[in-house]
N, C-alpha and C. Protein backbone atom coordinates (compact mmCIF):
# COMPACT_ATOMS: atom_id res chain seq x y z
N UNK A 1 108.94 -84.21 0.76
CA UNK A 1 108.49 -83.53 1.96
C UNK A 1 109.15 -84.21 3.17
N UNK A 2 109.48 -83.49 3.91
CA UNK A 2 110.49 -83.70 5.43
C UNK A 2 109.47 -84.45 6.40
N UNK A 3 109.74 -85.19 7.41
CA UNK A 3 108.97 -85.34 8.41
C UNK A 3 109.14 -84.15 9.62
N UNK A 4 107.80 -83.66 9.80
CA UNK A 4 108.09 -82.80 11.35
C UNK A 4 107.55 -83.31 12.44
N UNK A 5 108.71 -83.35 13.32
CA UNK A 5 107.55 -83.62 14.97
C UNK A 5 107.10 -82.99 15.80
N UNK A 6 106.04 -82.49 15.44
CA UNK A 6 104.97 -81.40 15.80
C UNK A 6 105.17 -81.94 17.83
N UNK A 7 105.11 -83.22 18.24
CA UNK A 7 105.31 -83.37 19.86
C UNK A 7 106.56 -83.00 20.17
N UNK A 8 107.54 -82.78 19.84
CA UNK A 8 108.97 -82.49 19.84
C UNK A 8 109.35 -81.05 20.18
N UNK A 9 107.74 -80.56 19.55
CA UNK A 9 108.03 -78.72 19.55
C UNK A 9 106.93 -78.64 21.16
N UNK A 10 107.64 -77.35 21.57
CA UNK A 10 107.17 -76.65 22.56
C UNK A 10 106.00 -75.72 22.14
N UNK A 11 105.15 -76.21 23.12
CA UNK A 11 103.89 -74.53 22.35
C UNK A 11 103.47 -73.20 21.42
N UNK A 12 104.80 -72.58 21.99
CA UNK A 12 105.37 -71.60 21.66
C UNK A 12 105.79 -72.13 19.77
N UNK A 13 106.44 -72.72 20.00
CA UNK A 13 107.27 -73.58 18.72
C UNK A 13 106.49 -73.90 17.71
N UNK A 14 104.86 -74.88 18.40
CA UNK A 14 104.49 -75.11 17.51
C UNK A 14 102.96 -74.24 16.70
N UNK A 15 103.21 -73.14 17.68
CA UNK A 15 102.40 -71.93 16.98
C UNK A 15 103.27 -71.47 16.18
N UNK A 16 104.14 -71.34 16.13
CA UNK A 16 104.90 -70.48 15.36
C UNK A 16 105.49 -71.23 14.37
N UNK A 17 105.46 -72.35 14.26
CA UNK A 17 105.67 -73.17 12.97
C UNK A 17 104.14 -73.08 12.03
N UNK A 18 102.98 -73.20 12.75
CA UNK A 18 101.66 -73.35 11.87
C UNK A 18 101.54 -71.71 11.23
N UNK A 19 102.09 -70.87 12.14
CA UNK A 19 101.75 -69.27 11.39
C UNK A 19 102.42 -69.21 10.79
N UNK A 20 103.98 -69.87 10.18
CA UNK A 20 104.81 -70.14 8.57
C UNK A 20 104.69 -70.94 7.97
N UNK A 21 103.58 -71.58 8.17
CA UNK A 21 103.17 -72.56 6.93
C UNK A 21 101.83 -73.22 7.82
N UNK A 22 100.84 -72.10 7.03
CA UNK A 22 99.28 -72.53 6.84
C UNK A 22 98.89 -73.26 6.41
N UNK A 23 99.74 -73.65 5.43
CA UNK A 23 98.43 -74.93 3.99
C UNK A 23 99.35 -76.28 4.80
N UNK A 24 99.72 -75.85 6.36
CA UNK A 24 100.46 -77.44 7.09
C UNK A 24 99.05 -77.72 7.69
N UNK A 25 97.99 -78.97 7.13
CA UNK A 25 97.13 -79.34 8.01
C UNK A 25 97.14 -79.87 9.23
N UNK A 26 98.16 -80.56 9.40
CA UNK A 26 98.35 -81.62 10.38
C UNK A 26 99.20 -80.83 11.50
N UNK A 27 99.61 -79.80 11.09
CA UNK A 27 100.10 -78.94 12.32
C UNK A 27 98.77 -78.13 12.90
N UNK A 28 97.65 -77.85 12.01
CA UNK A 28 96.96 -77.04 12.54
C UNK A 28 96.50 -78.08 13.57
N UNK A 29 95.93 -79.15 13.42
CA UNK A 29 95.75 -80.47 13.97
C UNK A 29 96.58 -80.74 15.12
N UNK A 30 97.86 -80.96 14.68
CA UNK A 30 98.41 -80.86 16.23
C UNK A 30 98.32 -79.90 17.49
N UNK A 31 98.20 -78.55 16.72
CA UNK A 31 98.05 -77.35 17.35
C UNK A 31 96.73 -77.55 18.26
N UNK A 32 95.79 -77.57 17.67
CA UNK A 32 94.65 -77.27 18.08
C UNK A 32 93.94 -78.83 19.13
N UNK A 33 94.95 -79.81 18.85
CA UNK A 33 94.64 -81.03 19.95
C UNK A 33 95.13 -80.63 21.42
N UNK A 34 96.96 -80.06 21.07
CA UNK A 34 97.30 -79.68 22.53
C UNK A 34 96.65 -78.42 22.86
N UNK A 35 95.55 -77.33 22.34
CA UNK A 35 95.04 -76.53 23.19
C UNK A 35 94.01 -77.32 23.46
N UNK A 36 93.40 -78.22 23.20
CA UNK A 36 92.10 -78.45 23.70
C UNK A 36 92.26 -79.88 25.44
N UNK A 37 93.12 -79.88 25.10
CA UNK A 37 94.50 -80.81 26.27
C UNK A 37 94.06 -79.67 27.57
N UNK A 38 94.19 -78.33 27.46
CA UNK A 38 94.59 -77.33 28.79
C UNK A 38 93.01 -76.89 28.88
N UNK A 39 93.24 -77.20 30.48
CA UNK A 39 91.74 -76.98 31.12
C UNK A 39 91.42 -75.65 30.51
N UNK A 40 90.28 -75.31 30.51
CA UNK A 40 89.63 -73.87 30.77
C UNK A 40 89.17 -73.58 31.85
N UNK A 41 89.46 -72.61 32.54
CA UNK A 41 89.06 -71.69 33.51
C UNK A 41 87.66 -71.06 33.13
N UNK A 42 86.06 -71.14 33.70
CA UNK A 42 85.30 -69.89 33.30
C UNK A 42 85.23 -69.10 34.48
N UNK A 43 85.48 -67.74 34.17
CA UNK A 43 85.78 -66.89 34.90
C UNK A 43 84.45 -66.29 35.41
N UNK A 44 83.27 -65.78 34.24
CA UNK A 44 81.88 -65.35 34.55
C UNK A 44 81.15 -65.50 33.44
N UNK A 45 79.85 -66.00 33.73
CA UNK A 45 78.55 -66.21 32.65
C UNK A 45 78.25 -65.18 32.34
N UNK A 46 77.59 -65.22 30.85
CA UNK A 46 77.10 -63.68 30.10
C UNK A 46 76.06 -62.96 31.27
N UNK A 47 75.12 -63.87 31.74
CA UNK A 47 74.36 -63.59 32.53
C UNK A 47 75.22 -62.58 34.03
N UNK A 48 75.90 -63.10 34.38
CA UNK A 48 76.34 -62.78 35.38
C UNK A 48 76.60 -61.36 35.54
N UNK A 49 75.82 -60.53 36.94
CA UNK A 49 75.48 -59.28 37.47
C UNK A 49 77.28 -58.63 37.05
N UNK A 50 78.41 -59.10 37.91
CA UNK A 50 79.43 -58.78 38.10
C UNK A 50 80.13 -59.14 36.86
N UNK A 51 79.84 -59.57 35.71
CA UNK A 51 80.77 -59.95 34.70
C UNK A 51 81.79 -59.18 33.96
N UNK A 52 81.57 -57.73 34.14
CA UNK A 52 82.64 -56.47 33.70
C UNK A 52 83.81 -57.17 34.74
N UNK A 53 83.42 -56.74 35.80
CA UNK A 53 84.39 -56.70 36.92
C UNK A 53 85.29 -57.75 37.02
N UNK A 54 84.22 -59.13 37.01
CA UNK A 54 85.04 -60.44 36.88
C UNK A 54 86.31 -60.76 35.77
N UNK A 55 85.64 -59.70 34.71
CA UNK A 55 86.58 -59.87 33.53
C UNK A 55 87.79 -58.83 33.69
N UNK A 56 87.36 -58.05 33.65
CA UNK A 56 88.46 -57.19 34.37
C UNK A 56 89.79 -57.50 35.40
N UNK A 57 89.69 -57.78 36.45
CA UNK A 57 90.08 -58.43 37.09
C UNK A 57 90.83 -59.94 36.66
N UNK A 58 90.20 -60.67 35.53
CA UNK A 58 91.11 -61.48 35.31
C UNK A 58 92.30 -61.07 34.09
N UNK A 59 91.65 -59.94 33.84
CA UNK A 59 92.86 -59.43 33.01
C UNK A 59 94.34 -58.77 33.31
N UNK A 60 93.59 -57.99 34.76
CA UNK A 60 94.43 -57.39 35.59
C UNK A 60 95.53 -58.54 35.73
N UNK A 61 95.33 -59.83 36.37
CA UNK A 61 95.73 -60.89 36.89
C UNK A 61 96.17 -61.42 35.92
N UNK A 62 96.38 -61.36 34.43
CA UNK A 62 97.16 -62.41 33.52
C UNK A 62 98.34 -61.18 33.30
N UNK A 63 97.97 -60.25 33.01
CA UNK A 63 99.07 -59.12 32.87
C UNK A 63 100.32 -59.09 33.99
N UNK A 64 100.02 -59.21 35.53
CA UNK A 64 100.60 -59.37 36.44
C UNK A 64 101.55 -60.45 36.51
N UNK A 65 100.83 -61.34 36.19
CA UNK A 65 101.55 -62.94 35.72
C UNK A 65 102.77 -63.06 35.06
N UNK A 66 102.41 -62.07 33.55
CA UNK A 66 103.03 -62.03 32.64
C UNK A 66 104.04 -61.44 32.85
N UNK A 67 104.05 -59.97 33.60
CA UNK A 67 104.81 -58.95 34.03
C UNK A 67 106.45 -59.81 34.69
N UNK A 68 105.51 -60.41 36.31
CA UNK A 68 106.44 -60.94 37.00
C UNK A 68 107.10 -62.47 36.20
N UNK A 69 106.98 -63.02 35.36
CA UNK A 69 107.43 -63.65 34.60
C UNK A 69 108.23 -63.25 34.00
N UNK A 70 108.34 -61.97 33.48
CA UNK A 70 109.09 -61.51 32.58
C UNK A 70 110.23 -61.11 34.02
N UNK A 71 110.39 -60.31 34.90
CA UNK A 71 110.98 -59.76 35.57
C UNK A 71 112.05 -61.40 36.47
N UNK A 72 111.32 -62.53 36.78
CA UNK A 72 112.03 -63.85 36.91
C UNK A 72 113.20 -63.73 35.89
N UNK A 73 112.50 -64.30 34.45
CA UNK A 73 113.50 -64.41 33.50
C UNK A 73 114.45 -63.21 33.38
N UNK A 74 114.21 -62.10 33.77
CA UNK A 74 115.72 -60.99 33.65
C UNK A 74 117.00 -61.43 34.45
């Protein structure tokens, strides 16, 4: 068995190495250390009157993100 350096890979990289090889524990492991690394944002409580809207709206806003990201990189 090879050594991999799961810190070596980029995000992107190292999702996509754990979704071609599942039975890799230690990638799921790596994987799941650097998401827990990136803050969370809470956007709205279950409770919360406005929580459609709030959610909505942050969806609007990651799509937009994504959009003009994509339109940079062209």
């Amino acid at each position: 068995m090879s050594y991999v350096n799961y810190e070596a890979m980029s995000d992107t990289e190292l999702r996509q190495y754990f979704i071609s090889h599942r039975e890799d524990k230690v990638a799921l492991e790596a994987y799941l250390d650097r998401l827990s690394k990136y803050p969370r944002k809470v956007i709205a409580t279950v409770d919360d009157p406005e929580f459609d809207a709030k959610i909505q709206a942050a969806i609007i806003q990651q799509l937009q993100a994504k959009k003009s990201e994509g339109e940079t990189q062209s």
